[in-house]
PDB file of N, CA and C in Angstrom:
ATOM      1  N   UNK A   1       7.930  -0.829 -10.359  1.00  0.00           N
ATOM      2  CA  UNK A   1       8.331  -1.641  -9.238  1.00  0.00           C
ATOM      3  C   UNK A   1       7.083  -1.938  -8.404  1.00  0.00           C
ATOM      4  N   UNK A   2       6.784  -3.313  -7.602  1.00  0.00           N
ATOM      5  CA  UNK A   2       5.697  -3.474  -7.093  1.00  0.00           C
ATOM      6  C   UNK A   2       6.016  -3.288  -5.931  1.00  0.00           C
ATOM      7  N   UNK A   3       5.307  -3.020  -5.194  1.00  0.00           N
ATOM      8  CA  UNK A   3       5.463  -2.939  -3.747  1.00  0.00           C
ATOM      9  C   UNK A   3       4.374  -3.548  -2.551  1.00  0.00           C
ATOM     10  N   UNK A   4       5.170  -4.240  -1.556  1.00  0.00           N
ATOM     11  CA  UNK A   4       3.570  -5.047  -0.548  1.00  0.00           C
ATOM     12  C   UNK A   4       3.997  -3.728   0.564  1.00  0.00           C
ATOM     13  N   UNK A   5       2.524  -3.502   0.609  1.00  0.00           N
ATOM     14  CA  UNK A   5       2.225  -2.588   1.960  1.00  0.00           C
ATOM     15  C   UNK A   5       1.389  -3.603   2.831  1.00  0.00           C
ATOM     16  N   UNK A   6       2.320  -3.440   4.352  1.00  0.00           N
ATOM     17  CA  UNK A   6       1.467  -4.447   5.591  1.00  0.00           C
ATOM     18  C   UNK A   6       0.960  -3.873   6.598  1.00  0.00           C
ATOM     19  N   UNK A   7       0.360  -4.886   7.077  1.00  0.00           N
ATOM     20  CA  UNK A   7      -0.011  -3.758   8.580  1.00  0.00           C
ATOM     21  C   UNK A   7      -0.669  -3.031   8.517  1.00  0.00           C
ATOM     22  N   UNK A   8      -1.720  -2.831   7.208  1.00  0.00           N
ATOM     23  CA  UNK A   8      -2.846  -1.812   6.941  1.00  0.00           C
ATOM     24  C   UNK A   8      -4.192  -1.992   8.125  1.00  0.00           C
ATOM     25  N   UNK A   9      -4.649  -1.119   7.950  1.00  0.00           N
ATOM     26  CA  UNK A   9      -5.958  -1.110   8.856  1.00  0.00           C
ATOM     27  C   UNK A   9      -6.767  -1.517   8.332  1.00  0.00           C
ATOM     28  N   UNK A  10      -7.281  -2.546   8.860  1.00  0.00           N
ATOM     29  CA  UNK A  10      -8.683  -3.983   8.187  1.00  0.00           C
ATOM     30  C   UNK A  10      -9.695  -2.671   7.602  1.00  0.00           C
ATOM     31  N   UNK A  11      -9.915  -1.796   8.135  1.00  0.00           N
ATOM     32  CA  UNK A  11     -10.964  -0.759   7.282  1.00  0.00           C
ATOM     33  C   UNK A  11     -10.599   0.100   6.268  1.00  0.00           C
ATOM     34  N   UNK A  12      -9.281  -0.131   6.159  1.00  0.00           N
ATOM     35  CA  UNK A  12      -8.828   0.402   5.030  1.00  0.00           C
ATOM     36  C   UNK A  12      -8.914   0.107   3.538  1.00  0.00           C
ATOM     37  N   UNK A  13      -9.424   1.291   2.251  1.00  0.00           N
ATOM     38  CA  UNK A  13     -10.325   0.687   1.291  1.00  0.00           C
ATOM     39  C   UNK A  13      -9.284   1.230  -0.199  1.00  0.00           C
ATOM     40  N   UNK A  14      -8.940   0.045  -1.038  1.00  0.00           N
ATOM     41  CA  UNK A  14      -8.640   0.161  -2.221  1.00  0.00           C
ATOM     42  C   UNK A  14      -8.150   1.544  -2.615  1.00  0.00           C
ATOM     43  N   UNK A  15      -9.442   2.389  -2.830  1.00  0.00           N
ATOM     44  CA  UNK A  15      -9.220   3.899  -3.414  1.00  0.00           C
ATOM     45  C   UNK A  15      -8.628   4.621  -2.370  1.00  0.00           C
ATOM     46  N   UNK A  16      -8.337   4.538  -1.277  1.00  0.00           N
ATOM     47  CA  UNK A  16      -7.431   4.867  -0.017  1.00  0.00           C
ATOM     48  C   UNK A  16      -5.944   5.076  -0.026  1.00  0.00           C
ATOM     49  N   UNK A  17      -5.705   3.583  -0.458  1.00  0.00           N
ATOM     50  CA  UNK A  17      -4.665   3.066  -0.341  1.00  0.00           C
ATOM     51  C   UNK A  17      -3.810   3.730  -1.796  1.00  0.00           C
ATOM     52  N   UNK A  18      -4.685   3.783  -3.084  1.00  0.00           N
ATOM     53  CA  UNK A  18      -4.252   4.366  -3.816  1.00  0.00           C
ATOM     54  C   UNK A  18      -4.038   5.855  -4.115  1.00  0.00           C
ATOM     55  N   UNK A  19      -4.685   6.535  -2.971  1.00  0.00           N
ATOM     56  CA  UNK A  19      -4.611   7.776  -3.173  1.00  0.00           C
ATOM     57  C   UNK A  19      -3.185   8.111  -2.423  1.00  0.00           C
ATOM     58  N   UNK A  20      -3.224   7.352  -1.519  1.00  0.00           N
ATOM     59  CA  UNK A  20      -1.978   7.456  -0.266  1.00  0.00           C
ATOM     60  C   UNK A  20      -0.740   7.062  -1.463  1.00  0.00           C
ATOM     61  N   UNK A  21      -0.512   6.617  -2.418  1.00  0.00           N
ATOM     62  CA  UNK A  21       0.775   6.340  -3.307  1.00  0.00           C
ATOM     63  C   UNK A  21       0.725   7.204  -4.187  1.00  0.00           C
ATOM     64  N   UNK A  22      -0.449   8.174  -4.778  1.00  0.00           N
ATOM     65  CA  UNK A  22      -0.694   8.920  -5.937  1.00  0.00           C
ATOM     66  C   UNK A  22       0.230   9.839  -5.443  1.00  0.00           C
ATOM     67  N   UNK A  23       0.404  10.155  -4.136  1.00  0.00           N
ATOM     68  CA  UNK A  23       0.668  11.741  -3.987  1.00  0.00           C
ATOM     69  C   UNK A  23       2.156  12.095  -4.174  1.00  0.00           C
ATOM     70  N   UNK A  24       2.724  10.230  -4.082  1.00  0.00           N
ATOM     71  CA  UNK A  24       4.260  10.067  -4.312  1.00  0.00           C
ATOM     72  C   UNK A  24       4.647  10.080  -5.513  1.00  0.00           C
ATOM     73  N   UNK A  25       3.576   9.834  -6.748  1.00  0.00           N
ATOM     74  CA  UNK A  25       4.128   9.221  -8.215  1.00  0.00           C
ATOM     75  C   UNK A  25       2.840   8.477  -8.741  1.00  0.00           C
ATOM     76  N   UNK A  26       3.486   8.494 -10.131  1.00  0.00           N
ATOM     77  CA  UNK A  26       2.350   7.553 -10.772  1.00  0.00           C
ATOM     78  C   UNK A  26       1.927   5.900 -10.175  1.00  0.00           C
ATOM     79  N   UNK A  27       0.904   5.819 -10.432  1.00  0.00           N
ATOM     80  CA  UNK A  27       0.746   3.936  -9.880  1.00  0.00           C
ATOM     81  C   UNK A  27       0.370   3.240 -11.263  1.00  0.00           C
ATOM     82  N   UNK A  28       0.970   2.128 -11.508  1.00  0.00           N
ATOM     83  CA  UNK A  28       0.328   1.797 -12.474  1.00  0.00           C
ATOM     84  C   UNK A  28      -0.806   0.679 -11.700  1.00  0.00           C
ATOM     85  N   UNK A  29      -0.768   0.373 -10.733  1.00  0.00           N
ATOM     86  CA  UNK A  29      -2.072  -0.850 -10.406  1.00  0.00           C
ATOM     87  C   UNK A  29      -2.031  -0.641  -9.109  1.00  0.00           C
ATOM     88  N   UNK A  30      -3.279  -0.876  -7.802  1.00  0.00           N
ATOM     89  CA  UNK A  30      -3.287  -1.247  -6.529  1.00  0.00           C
ATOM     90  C   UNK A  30      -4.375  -1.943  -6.312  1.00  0.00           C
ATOM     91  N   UNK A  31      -4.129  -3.331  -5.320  1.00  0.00           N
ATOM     92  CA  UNK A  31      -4.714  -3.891  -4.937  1.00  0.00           C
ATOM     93  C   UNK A  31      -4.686  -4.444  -3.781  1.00  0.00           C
ATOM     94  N   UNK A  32      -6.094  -4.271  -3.091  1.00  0.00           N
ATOM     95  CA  UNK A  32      -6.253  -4.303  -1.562  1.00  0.00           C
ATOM     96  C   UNK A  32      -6.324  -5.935  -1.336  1.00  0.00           C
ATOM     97  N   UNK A  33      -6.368  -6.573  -0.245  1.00  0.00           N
ATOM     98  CA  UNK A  33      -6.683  -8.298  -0.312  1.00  0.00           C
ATOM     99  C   UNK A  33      -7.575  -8.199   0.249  1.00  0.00           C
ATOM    100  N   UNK A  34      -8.528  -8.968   0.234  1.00  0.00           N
ATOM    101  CA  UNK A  34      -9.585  -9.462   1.027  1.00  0.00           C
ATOM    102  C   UNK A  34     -10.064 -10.399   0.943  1.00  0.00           C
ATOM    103  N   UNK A  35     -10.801 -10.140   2.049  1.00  0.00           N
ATOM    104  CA  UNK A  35     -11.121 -12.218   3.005  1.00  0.00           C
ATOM    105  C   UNK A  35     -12.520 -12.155   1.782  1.00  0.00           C
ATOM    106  N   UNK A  36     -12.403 -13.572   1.317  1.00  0.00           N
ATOM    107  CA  UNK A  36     -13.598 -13.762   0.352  1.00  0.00           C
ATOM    108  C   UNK A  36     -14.610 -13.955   1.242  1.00  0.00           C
ATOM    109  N   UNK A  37     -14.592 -14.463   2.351  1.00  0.00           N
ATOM    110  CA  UNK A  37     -16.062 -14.946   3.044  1.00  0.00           C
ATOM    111  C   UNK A  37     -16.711 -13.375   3.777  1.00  0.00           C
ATOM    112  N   UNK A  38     -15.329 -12.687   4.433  1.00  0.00           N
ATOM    113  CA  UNK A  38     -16.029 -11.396   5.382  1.00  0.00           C
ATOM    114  C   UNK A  38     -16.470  -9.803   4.277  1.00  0.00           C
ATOM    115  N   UNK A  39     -15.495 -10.287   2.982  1.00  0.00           N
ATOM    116  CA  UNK A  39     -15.666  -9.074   2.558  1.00  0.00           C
ATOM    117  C   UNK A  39     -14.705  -7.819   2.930  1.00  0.00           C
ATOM    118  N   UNK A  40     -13.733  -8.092   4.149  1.00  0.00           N
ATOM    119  CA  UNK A  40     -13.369  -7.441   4.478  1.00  0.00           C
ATOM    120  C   UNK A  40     -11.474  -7.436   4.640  1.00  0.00           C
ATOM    121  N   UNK A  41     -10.559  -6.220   4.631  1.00  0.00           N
ATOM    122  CA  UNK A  41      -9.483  -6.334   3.934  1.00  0.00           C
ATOM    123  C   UNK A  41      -8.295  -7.332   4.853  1.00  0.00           C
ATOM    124  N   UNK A  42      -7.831  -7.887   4.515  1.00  0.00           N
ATOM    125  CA  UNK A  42      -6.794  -8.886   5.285  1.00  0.00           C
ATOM    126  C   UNK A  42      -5.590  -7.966   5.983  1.00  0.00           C
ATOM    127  N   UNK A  43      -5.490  -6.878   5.708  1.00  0.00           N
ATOM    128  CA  UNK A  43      -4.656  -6.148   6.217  1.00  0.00           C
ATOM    129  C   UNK A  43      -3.260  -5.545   5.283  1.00  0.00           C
ATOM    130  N   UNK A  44      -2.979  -5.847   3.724  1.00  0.00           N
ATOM    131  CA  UNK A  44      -1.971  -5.721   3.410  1.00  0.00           C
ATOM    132  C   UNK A  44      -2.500  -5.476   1.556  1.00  0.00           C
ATOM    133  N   UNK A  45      -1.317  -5.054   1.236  1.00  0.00           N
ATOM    134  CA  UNK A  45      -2.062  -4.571  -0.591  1.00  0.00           C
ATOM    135  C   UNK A  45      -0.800  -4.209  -1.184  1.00  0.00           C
ATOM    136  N   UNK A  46      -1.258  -4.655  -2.890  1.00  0.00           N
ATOM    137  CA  UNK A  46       0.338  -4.260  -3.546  1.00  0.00           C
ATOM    138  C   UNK A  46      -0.228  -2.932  -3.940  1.00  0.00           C
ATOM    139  N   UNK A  47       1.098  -2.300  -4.533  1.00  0.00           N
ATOM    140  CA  UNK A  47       1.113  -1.306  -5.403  1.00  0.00           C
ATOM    141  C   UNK A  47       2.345  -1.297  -6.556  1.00  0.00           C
ATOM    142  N   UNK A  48       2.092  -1.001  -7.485  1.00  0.00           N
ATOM    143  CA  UNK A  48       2.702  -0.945  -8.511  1.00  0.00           C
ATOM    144  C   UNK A  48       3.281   0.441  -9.056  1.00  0.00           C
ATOM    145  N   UNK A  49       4.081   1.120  -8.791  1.00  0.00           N
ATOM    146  CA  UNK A  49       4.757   2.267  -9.277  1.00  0.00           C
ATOM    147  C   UNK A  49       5.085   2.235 -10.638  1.00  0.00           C
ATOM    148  N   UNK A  50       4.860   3.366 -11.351  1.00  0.00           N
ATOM    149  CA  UNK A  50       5.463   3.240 -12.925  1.00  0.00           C
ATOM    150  C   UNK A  50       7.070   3.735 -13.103  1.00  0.00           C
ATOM    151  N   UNK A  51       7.173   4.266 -12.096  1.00  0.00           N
ATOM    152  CA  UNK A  51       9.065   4.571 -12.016  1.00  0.00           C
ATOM    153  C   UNK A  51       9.763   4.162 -10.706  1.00  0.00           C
ATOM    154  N   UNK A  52      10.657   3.275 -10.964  1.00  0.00           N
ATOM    155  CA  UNK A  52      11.684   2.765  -9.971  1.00  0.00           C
ATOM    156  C   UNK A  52      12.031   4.165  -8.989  1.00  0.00           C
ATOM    157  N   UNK A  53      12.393   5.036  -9.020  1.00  0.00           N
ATOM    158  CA  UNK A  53      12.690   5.874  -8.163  1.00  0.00           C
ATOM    159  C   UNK A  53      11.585   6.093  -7.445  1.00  0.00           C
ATOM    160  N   UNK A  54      10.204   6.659  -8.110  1.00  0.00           N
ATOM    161  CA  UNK A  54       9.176   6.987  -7.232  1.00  0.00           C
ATOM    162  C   UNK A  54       9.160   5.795  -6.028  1.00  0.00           C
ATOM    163  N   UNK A  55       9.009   4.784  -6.521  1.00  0.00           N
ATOM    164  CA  UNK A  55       9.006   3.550  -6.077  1.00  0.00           C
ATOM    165  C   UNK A  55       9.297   3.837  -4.421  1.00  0.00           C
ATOM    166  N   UNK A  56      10.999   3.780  -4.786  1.00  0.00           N
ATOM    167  CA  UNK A  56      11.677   4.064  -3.426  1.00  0.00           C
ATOM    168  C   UNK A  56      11.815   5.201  -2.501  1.00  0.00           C
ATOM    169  N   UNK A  57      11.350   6.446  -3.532  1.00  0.00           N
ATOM    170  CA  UNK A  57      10.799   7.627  -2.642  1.00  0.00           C
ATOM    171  C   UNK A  57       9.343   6.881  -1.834  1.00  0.00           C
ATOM    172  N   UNK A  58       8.718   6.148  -2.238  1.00  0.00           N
ATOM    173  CA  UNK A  58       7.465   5.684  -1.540  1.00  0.00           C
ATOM    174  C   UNK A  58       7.898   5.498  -0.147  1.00  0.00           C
ATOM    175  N   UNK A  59       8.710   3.987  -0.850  1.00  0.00           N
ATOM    176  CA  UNK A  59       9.042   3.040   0.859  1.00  0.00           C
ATOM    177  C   UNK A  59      10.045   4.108   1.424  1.00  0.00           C
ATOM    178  N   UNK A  60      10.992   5.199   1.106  1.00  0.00           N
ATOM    179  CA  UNK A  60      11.182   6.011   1.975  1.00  0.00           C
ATOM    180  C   UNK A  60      10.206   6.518   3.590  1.00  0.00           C
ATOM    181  N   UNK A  61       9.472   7.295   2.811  1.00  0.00           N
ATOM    182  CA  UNK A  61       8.546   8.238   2.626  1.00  0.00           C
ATOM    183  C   UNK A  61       7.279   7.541   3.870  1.00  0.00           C
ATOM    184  N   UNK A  62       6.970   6.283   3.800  1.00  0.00           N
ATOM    185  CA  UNK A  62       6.033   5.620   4.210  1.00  0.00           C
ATOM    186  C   UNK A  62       6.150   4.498   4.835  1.00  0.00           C
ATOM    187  N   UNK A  63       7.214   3.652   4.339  1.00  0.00           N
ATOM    188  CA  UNK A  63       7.499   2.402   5.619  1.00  0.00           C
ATOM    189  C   UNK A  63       7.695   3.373   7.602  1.00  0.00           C
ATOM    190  N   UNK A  64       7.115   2.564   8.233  1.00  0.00           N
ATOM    191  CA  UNK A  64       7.226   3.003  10.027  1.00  0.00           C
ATOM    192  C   UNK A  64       5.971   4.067  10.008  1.00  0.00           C
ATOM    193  N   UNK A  65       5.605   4.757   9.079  1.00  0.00           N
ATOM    194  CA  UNK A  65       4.683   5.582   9.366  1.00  0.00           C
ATOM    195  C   UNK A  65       3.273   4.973   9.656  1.00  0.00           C
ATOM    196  N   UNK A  66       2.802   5.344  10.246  1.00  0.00           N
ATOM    197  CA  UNK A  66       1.083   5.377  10.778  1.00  0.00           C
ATOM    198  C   UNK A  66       0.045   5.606  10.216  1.00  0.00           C
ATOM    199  N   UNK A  67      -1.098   4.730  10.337  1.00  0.00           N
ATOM    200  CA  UNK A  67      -2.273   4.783   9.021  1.00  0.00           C
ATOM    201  C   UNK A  67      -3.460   4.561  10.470  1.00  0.00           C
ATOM    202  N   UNK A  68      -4.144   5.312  11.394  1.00  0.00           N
ATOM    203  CA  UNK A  68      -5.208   5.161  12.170  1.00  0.00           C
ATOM    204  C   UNK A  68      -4.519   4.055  12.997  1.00  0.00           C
ATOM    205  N   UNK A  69      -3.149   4.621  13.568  1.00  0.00           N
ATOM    206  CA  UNK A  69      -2.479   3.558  15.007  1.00  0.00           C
ATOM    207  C   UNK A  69      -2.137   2.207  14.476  1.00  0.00           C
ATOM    208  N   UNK A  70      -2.055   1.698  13.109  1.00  0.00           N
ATOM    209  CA  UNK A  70      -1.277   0.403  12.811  1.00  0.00           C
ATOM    210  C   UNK A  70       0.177   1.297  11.972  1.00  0.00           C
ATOM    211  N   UNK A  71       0.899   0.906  12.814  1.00  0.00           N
ATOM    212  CA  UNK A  71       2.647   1.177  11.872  1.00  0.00           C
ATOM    213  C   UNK A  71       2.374  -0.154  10.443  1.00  0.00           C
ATOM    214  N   UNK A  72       2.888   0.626   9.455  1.00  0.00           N
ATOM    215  CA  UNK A  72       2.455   0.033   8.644  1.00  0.00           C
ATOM    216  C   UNK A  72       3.742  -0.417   7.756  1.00  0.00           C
ATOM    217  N   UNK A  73       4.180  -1.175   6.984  1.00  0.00           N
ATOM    218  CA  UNK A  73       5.945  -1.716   6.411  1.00  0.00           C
ATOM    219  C   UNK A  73       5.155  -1.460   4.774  1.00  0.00           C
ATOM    220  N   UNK A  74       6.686  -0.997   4.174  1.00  0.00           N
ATOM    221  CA  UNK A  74       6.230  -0.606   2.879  1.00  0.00           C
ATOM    222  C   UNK A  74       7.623  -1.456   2.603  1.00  0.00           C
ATOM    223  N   UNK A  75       7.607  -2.052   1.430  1.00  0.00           N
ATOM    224  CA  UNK A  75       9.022  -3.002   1.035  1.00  0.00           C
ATOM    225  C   UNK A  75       8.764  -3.379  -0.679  1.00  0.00           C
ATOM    226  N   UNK A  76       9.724  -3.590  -1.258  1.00  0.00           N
ATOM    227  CA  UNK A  76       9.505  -4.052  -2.811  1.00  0.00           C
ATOM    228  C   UNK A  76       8.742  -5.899  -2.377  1.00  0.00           C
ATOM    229  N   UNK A  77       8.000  -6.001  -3.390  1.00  0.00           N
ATOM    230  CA  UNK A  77       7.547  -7.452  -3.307  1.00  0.00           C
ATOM    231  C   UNK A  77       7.968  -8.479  -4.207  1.00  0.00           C
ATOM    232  N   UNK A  78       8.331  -9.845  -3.722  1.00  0.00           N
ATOM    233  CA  UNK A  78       9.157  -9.828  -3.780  1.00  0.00           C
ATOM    234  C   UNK A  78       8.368 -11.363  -4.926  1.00  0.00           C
TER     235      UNK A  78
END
């Protein structure tokens, strides 16, 4: 199941973001966005779970919660 995480913290980095989903379940892919001109992250990134349940233990687990003072939304993408 893929999932968009928002509301990330612009300094927040790829291997971050994936460690923060490892601890829930397998990932099969994550990817951060970023601004092609600054280099720097747009604020939001998928993740890809390899099991539907982990999935939703995620967005349990992590949608409303806090990443360095941005509340951050975890949701299936859609």
């Amino acid at each position: 199941m893929k999932l968009i995480i928002l509301n990330l913290p612009r300094n927040f980095d790829e291997q971050s973001l994936a460690l923060l989903f490892k601890k829930l379940g397998d990932i099969k892919s994550c990817d951060l966005v970023i601004d092609k001109e600054t280099g720097i992250s747009k604020g939001f990134g998928f993740v890809e779970m390899a099991h539907p349940h982990e999935a939703e233990n995620a967005i349990n687990q992590l949608h409303g919660s806090k990443l360095n003072n941005n509340k951050i939304r975890v949701k299936e993408a859609s």
